[in-house]
PDB file of N, CA and C in Angstrom:
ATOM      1  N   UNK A   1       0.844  -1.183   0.000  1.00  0.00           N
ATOM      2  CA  UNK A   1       0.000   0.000   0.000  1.00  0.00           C
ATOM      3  C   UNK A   1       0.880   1.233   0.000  1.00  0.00           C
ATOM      4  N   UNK A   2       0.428   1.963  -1.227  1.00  0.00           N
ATOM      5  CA  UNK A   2       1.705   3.899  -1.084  1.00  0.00           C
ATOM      6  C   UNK A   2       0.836   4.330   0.004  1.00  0.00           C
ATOM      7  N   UNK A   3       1.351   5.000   0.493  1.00  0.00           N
ATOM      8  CA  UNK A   3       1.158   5.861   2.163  1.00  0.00           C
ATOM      9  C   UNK A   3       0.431   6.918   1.325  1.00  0.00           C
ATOM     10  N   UNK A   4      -0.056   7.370   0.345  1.00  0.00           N
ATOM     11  CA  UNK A   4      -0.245   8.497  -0.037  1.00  0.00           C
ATOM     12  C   UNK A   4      -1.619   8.149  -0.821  1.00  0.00           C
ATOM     13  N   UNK A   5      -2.204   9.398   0.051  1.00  0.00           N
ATOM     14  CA  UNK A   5      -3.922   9.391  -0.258  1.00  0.00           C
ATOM     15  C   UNK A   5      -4.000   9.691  -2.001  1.00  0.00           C
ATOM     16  N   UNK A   6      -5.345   8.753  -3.090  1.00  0.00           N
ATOM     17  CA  UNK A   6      -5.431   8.998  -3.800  1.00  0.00           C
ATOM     18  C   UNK A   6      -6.648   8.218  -4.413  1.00  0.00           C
ATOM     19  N   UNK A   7      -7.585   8.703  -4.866  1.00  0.00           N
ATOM     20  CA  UNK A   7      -8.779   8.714  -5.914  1.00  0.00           C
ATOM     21  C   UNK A   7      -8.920   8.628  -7.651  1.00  0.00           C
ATOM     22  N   UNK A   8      -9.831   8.204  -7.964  1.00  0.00           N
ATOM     23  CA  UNK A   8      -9.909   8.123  -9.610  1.00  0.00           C
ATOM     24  C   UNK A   8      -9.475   9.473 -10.449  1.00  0.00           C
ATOM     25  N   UNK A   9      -9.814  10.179  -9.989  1.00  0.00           N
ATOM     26  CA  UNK A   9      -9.027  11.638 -10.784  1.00  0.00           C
ATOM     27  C   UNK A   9      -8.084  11.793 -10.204  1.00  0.00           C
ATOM     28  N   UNK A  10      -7.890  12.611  -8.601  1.00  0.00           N
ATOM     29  CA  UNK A  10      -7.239  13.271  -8.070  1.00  0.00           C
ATOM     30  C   UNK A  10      -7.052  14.416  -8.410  1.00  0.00           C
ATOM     31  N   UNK A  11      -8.434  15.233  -8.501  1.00  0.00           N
ATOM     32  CA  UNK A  11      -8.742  16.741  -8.891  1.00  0.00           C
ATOM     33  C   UNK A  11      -8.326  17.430  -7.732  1.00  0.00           C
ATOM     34  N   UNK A  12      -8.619  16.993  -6.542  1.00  0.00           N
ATOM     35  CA  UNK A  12      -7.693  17.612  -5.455  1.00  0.00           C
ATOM     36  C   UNK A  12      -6.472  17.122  -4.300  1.00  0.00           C
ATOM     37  N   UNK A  13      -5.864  17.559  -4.304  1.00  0.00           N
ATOM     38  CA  UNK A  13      -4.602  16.410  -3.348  1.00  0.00           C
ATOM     39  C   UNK A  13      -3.964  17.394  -2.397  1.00  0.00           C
ATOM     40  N   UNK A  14      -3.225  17.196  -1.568  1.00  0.00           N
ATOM     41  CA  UNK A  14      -3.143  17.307   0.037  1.00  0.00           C
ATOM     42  C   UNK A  14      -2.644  17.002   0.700  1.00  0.00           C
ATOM     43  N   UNK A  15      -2.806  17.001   1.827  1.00  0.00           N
ATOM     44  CA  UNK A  15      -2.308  16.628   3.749  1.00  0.00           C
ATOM     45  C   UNK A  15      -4.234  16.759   4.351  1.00  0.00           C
ATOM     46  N   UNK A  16      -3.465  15.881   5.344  1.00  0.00           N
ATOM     47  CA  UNK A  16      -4.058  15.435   6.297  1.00  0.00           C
ATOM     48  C   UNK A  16      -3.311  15.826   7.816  1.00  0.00           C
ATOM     49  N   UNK A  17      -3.573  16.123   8.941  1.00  0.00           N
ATOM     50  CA  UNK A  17      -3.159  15.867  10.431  1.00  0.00           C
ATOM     51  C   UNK A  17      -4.542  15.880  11.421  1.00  0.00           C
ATOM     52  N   UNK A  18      -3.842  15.408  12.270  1.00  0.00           N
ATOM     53  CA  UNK A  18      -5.222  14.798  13.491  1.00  0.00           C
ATOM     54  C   UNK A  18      -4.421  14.679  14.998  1.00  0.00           C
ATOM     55  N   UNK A  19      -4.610  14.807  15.189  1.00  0.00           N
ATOM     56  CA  UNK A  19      -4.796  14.674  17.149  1.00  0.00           C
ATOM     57  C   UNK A  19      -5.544  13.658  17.557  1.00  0.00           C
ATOM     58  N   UNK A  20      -5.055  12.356  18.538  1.00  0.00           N
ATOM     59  CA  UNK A  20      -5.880  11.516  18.502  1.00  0.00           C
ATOM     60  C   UNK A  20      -6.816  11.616  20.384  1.00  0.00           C
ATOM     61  N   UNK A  21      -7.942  11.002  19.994  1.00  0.00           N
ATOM     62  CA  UNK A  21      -8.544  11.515  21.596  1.00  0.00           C
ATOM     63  C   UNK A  21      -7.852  11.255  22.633  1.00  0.00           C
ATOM     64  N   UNK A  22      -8.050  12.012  23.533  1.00  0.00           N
ATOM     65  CA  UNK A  22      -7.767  11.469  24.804  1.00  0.00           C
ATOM     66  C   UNK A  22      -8.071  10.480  25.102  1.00  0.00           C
ATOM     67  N   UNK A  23      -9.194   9.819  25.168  1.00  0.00           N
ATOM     68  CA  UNK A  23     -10.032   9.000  25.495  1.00  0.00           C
ATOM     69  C   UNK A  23      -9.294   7.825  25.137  1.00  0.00           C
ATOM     70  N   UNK A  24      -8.543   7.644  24.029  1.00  0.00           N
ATOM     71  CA  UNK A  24      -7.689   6.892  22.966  1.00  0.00           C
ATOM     72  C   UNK A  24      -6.466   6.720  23.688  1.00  0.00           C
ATOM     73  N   UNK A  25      -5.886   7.659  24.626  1.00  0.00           N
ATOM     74  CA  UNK A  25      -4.416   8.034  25.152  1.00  0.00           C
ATOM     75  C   UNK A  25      -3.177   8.330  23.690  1.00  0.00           C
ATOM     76  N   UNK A  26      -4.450   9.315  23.178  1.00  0.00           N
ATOM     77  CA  UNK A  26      -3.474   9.771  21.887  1.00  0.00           C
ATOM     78  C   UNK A  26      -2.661   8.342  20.788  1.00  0.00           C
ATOM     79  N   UNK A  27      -3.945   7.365  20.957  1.00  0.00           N
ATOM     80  CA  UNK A  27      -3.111   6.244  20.311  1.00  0.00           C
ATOM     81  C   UNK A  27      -4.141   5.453  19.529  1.00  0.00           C
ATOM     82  N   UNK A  28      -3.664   5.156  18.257  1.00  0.00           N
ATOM     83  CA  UNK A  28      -4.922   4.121  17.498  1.00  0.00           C
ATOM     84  C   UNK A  28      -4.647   2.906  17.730  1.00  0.00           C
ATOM     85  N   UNK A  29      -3.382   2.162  18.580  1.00  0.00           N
ATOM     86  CA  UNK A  29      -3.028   1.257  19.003  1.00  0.00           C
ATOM     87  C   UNK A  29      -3.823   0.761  20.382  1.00  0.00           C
ATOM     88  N   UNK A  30      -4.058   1.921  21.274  1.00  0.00           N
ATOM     89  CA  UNK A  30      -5.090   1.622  22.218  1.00  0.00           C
ATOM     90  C   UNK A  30      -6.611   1.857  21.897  1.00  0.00           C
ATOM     91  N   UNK A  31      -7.179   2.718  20.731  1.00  0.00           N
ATOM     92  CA  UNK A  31      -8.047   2.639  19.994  1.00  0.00           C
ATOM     93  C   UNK A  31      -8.900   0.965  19.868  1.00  0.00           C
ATOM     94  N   UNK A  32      -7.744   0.564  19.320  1.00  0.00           N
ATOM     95  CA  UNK A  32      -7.811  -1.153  18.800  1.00  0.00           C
ATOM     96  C   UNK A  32      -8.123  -1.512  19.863  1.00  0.00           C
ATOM     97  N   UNK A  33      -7.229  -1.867  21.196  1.00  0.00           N
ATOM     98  CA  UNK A  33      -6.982  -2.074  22.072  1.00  0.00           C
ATOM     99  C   UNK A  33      -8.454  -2.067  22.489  1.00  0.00           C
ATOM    100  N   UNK A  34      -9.029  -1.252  23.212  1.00  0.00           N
ATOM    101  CA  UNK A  34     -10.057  -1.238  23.772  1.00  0.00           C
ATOM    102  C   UNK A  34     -11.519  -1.246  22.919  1.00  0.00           C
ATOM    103  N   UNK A  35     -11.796  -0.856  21.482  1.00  0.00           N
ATOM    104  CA  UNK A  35     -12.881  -1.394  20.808  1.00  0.00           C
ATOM    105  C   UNK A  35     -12.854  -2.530  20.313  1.00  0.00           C
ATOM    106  N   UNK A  36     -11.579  -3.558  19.997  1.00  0.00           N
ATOM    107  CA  UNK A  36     -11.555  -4.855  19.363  1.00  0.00           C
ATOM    108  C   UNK A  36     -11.107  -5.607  20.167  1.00  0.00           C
ATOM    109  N   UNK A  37     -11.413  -6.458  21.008  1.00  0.00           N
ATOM    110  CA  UNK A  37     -11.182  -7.435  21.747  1.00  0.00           C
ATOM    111  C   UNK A  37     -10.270  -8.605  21.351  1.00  0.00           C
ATOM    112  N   UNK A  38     -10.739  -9.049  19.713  1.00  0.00           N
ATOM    113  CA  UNK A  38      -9.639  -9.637  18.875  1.00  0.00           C
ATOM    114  C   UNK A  38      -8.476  -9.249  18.650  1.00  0.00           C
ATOM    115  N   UNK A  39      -8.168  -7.717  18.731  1.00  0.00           N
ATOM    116  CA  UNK A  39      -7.045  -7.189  18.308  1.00  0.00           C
ATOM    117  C   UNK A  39      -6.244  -8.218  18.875  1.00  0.00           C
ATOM    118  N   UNK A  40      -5.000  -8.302  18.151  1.00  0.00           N
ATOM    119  CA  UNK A  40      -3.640  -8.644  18.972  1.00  0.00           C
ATOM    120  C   UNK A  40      -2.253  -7.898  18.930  1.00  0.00           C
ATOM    121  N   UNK A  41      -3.465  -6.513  20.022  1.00  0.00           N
ATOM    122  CA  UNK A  41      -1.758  -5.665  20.283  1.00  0.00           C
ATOM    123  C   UNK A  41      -0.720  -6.608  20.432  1.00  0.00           C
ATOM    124  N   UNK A  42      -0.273  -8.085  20.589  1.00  0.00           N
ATOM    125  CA  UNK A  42       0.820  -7.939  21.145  1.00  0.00           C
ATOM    126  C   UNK A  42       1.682  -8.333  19.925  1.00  0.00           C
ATOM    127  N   UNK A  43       0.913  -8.560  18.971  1.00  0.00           N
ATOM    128  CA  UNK A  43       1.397  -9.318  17.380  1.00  0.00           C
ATOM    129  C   UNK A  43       1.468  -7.963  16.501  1.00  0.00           C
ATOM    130  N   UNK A  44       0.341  -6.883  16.825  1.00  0.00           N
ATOM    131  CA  UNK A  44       0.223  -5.566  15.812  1.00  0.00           C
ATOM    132  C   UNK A  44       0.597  -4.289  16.949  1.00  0.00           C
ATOM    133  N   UNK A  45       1.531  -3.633  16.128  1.00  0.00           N
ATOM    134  CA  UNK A  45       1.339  -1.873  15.969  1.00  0.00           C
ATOM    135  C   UNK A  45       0.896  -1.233  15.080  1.00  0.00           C
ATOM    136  N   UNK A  46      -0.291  -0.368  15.841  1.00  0.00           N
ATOM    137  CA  UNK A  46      -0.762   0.554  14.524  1.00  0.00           C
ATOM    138  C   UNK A  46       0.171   2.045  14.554  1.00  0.00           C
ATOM    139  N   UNK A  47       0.175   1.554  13.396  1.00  0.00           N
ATOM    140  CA  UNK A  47       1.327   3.148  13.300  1.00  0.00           C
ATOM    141  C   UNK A  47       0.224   4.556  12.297  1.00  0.00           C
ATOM    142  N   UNK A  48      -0.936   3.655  11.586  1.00  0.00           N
ATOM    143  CA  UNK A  48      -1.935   4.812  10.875  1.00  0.00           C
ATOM    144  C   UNK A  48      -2.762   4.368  10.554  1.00  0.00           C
ATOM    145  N   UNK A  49      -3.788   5.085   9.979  1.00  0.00           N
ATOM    146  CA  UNK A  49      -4.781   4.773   9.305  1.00  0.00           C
ATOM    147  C   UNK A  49      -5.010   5.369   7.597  1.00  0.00           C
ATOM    148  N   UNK A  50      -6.100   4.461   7.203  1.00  0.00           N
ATOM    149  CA  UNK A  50      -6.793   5.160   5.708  1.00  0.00           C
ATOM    150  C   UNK A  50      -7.959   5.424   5.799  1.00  0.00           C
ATOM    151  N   UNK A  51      -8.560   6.478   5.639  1.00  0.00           N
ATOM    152  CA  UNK A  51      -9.921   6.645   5.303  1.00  0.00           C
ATOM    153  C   UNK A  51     -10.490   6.690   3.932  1.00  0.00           C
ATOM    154  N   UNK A  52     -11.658   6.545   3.601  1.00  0.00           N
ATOM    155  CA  UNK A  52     -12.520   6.415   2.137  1.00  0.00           C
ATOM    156  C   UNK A  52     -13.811   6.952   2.306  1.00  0.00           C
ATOM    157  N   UNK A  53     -14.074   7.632   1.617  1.00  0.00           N
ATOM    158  CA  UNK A  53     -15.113   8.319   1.625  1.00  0.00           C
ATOM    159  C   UNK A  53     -15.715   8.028   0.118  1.00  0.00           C
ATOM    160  N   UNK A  54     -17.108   8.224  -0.549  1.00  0.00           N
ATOM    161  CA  UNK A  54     -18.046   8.485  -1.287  1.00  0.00           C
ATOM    162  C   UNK A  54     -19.166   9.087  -1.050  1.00  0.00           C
ATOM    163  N   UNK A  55     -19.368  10.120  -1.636  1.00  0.00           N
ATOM    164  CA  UNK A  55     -20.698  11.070  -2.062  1.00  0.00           C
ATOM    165  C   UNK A  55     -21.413  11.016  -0.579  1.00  0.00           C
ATOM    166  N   UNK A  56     -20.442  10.869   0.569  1.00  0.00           N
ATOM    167  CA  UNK A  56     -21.122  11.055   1.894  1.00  0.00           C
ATOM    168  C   UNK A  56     -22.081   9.534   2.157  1.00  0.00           C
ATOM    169  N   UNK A  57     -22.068   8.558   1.430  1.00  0.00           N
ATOM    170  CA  UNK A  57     -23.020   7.565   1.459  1.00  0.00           C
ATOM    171  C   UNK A  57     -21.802   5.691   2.081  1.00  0.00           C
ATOM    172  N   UNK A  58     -20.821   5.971   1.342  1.00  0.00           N
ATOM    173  CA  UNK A  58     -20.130   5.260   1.803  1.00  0.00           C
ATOM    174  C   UNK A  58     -18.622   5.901   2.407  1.00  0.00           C
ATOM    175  N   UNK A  59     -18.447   4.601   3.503  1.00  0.00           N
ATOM    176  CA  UNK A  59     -17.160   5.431   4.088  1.00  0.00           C
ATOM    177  C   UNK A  59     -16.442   4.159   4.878  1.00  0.00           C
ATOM    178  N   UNK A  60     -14.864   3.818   5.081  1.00  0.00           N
ATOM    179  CA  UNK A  60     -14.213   2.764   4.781  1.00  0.00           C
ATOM    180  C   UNK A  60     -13.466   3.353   5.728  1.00  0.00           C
ATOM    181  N   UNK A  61     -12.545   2.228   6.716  1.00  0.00           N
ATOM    182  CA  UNK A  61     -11.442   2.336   7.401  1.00  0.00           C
ATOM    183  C   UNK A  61     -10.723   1.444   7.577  1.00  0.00           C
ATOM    184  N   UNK A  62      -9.409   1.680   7.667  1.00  0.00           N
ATOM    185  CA  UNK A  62      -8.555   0.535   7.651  1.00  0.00           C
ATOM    186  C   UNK A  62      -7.120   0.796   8.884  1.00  0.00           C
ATOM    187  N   UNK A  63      -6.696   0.169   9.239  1.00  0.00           N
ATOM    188  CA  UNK A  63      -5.719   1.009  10.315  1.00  0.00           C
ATOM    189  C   UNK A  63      -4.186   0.200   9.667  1.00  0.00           C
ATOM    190  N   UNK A  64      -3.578   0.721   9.510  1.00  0.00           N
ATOM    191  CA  UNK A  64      -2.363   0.305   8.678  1.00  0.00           C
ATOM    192  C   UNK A  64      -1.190   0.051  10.130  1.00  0.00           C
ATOM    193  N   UNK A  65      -0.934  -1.388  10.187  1.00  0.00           N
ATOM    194  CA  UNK A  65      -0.269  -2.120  11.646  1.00  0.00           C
ATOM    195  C   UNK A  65       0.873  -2.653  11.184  1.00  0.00           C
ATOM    196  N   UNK A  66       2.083  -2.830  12.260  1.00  0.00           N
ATOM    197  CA  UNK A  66       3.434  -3.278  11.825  1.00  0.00           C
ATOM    198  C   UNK A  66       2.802  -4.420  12.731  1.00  0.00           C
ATOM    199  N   UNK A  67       3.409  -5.708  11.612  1.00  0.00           N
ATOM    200  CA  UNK A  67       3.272  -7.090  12.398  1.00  0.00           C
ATOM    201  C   UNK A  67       4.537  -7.578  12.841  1.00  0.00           C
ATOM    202  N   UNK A  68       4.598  -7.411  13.987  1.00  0.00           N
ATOM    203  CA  UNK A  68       6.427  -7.722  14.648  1.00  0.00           C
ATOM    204  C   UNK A  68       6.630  -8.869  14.628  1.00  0.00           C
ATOM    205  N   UNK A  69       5.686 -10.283  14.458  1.00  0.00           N
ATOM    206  CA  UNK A  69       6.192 -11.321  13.901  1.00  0.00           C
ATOM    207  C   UNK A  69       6.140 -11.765  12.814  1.00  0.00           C
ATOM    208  N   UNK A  70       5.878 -10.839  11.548  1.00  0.00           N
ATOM    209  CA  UNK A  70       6.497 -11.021  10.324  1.00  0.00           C
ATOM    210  C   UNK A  70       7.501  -9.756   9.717  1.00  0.00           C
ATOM    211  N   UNK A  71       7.994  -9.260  10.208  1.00  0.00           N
ATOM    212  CA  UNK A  71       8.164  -8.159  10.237  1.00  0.00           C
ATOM    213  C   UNK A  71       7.581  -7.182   8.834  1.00  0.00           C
ATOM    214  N   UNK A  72       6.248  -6.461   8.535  1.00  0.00           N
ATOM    215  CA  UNK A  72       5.870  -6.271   7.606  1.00  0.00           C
ATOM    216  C   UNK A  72       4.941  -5.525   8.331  1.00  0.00           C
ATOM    217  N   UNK A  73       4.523  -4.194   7.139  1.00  0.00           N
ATOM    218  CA  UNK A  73       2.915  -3.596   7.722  1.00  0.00           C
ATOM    219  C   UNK A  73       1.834  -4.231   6.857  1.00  0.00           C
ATOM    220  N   UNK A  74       0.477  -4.224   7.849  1.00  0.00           N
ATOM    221  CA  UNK A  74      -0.517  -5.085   6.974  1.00  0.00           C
ATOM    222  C   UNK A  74      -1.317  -3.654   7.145  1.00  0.00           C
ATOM    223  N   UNK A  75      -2.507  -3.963   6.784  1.00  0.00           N
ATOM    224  CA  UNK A  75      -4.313  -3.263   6.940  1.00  0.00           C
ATOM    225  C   UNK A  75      -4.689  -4.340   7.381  1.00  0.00           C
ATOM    226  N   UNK A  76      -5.680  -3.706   8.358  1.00  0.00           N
ATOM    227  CA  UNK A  76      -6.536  -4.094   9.765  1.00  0.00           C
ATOM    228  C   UNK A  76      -7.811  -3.360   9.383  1.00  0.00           C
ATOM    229  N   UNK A  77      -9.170  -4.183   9.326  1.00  0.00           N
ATOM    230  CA  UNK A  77      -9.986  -3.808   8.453  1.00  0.00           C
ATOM    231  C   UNK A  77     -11.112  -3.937   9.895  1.00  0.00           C
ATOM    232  N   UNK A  78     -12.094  -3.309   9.947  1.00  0.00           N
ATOM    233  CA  UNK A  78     -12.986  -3.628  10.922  1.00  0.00           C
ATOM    234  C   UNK A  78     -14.021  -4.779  10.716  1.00  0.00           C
ATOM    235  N   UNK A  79     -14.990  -5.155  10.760  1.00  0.00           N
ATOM    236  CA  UNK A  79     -15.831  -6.393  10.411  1.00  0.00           C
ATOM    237  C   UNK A  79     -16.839  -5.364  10.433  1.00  0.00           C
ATOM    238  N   UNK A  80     -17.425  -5.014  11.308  1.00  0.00           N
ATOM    239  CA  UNK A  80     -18.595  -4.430  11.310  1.00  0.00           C
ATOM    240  C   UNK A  80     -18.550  -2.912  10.756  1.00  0.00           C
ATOM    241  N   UNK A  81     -20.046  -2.831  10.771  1.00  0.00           N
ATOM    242  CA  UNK A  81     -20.334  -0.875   9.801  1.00  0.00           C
ATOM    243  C   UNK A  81     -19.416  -0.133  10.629  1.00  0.00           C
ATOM    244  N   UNK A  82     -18.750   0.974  10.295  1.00  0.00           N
ATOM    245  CA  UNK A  82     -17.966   1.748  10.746  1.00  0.00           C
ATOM    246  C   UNK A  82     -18.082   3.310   9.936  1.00  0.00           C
ATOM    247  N   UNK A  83     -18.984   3.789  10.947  1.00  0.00           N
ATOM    248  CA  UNK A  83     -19.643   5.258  10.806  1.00  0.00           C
ATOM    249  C   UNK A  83     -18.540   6.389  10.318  1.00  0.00           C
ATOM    250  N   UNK A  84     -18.825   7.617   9.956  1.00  0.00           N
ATOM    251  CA  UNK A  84     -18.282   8.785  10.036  1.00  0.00           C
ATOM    252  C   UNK A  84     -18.247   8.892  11.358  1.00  0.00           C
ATOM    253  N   UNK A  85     -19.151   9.110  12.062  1.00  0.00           N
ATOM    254  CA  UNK A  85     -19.051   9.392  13.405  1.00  0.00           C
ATOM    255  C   UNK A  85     -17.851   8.772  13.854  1.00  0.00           C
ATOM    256  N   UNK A  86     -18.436   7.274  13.891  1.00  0.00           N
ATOM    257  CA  UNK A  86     -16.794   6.852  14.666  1.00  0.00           C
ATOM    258  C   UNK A  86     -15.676   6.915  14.470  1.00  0.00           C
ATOM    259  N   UNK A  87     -15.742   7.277  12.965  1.00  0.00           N
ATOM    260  CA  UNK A  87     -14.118   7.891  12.539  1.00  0.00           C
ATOM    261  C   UNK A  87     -13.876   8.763  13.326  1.00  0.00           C
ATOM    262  N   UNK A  88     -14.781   9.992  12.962  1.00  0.00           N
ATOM    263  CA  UNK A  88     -14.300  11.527  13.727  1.00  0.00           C
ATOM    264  C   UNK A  88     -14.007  11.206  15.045  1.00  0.00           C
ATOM    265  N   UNK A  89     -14.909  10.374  15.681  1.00  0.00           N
ATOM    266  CA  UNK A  89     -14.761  10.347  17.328  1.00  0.00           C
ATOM    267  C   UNK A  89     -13.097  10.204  17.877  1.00  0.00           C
ATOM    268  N   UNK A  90     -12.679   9.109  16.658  1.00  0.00           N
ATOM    269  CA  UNK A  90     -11.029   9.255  17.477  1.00  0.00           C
ATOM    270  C   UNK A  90     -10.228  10.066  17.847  1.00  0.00           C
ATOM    271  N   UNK A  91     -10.963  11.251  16.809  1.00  0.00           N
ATOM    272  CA  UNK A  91      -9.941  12.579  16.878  1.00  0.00           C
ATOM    273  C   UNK A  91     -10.303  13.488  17.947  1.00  0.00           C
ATOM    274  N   UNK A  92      -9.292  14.433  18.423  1.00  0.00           N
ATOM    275  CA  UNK A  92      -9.675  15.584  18.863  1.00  0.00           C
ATOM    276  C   UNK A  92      -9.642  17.004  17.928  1.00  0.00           C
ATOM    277  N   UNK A  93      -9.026  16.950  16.812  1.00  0.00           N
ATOM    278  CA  UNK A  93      -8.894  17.704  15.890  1.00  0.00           C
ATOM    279  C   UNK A  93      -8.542  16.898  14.985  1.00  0.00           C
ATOM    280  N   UNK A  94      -9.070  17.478  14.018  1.00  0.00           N
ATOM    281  CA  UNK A  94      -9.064  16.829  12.343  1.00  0.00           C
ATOM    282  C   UNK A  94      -8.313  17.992  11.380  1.00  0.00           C
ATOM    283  N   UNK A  95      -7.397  17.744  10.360  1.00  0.00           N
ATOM    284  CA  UNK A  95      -7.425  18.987   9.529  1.00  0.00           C
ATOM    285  C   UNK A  95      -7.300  18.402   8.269  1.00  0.00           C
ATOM    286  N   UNK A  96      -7.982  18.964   7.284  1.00  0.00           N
ATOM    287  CA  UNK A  96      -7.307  18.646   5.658  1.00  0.00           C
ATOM    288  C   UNK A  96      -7.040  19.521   4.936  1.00  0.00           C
ATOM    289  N   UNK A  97      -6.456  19.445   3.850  1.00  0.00           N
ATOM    290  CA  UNK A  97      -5.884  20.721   3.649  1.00  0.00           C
ATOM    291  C   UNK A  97      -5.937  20.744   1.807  1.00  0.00           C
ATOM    292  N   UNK A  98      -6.314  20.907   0.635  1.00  0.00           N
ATOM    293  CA  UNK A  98      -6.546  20.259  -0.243  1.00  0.00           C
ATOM    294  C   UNK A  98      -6.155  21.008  -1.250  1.00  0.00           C
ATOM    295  N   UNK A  99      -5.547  20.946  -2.794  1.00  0.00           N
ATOM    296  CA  UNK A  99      -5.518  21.940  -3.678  1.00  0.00           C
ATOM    297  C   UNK A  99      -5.278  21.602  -4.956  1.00  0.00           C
ATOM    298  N   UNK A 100      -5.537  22.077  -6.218  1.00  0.00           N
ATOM    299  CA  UNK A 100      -5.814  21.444  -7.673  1.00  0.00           C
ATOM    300  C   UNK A 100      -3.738  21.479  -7.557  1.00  0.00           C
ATOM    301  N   UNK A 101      -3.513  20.338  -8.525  1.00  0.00           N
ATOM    302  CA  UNK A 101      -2.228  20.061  -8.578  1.00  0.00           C
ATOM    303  C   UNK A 101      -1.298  21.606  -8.983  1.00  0.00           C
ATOM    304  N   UNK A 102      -0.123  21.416  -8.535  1.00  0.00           N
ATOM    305  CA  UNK A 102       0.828  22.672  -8.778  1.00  0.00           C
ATOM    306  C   UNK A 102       0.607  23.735  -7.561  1.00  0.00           C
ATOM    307  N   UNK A 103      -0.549  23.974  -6.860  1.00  0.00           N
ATOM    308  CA  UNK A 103      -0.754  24.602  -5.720  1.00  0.00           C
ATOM    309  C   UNK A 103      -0.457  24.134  -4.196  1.00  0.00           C
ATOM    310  N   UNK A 104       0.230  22.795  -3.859  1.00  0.00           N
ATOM    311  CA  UNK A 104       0.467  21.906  -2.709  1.00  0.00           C
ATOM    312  C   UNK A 104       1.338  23.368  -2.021  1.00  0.00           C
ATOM    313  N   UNK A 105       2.444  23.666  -2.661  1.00  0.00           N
ATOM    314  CA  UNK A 105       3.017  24.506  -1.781  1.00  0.00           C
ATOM    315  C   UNK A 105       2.799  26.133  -1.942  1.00  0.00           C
ATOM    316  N   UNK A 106       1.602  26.813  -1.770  1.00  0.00           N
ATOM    317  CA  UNK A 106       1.315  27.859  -1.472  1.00  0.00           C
ATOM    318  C   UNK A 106       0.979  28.312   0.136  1.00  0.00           C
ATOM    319  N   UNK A 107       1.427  29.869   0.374  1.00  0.00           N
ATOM    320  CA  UNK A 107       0.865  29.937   1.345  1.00  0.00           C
ATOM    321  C   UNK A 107      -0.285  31.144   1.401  1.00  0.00           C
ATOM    322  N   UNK A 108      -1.218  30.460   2.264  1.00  0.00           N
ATOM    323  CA  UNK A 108      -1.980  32.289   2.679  1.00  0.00           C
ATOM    324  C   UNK A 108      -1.879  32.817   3.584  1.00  0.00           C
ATOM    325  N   UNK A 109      -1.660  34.402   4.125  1.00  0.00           N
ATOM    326  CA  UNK A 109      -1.473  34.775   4.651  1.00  0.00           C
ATOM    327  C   UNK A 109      -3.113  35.099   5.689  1.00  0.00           C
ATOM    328  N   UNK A 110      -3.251  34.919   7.075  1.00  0.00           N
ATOM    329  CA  UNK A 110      -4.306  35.273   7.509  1.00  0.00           C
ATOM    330  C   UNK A 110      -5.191  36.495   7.479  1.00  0.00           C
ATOM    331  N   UNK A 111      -4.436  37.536   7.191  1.00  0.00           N
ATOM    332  CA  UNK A 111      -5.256  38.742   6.880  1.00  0.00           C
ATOM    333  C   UNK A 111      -5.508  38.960   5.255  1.00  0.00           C
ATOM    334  N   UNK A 112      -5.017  37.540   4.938  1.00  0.00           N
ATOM    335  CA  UNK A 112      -6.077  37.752   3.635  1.00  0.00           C
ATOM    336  C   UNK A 112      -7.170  36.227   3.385  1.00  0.00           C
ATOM    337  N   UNK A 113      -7.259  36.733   5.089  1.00  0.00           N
ATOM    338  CA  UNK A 113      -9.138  35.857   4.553  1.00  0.00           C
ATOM    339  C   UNK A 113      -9.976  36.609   4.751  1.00  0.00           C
ATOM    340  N   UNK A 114     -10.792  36.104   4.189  1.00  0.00           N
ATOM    341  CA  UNK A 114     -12.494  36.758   3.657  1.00  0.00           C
ATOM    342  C   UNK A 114     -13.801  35.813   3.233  1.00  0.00           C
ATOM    343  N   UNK A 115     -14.250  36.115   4.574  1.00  0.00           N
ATOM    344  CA  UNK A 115     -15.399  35.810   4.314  1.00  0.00           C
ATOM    345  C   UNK A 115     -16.514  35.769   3.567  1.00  0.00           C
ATOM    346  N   UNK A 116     -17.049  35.040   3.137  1.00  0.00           N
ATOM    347  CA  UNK A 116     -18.297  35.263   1.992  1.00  0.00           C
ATOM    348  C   UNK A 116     -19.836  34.737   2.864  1.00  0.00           C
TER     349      UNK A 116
END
């Protein structure tokens, strides 16, 4: 799997950062930990995740884990429906950041936003 988010066009591309909950102890490893009972922290580290989205109707997660007894990263897929909600819930802040190709490295300056 490339580490790097991407779609059938890729009309817009980006960054991502997040803050993970407290609740979590800032970790998708204890995430696992305490919603999957199957997990086997002691076989997986999650070091990230992927999200997927469609037209707001479908939406996909996967948590991308180093398996220390093969030494390799896999995807860790949930079994059951797995909401927007419960995505967002992990976070304490979410950010994305998005822009038509050739624009990744621009900056704006804050006093030139404007509201509409």
């Amino acid at each position: 799997m490339n580490m790097k988010a991407k779609v059938q066009y890729n009309d817009l591309v980006g960054t991502a950062a997040a803050d993970i909950s407290d609740f979590y102890l800032n970790s998708l490893n204890d995430y696992l930990k305490q919603r999957y009972p199957n997990f086997d922290w002691n076989r997986y580290y999650c070091v990230g995740c992927s999200f997927y989205a469609s037209y707001g109707q479908y939406a996909s997660v996967s948590f991308i884990c180093n398996d220390k007894i093969e030494s390799k990263y896999c995807r860790i897929s949930p079994s059951k429906e797995f909401t927007l909600q419960d995505f967002f819930e992990l976070f304490k802040r979410f950010s994305i950041v998005m822009t038509t190709e050739g624009h990744v490295d621009i900056e704006v300056d804050e006093k030139d936003d404007i509201t509409i």
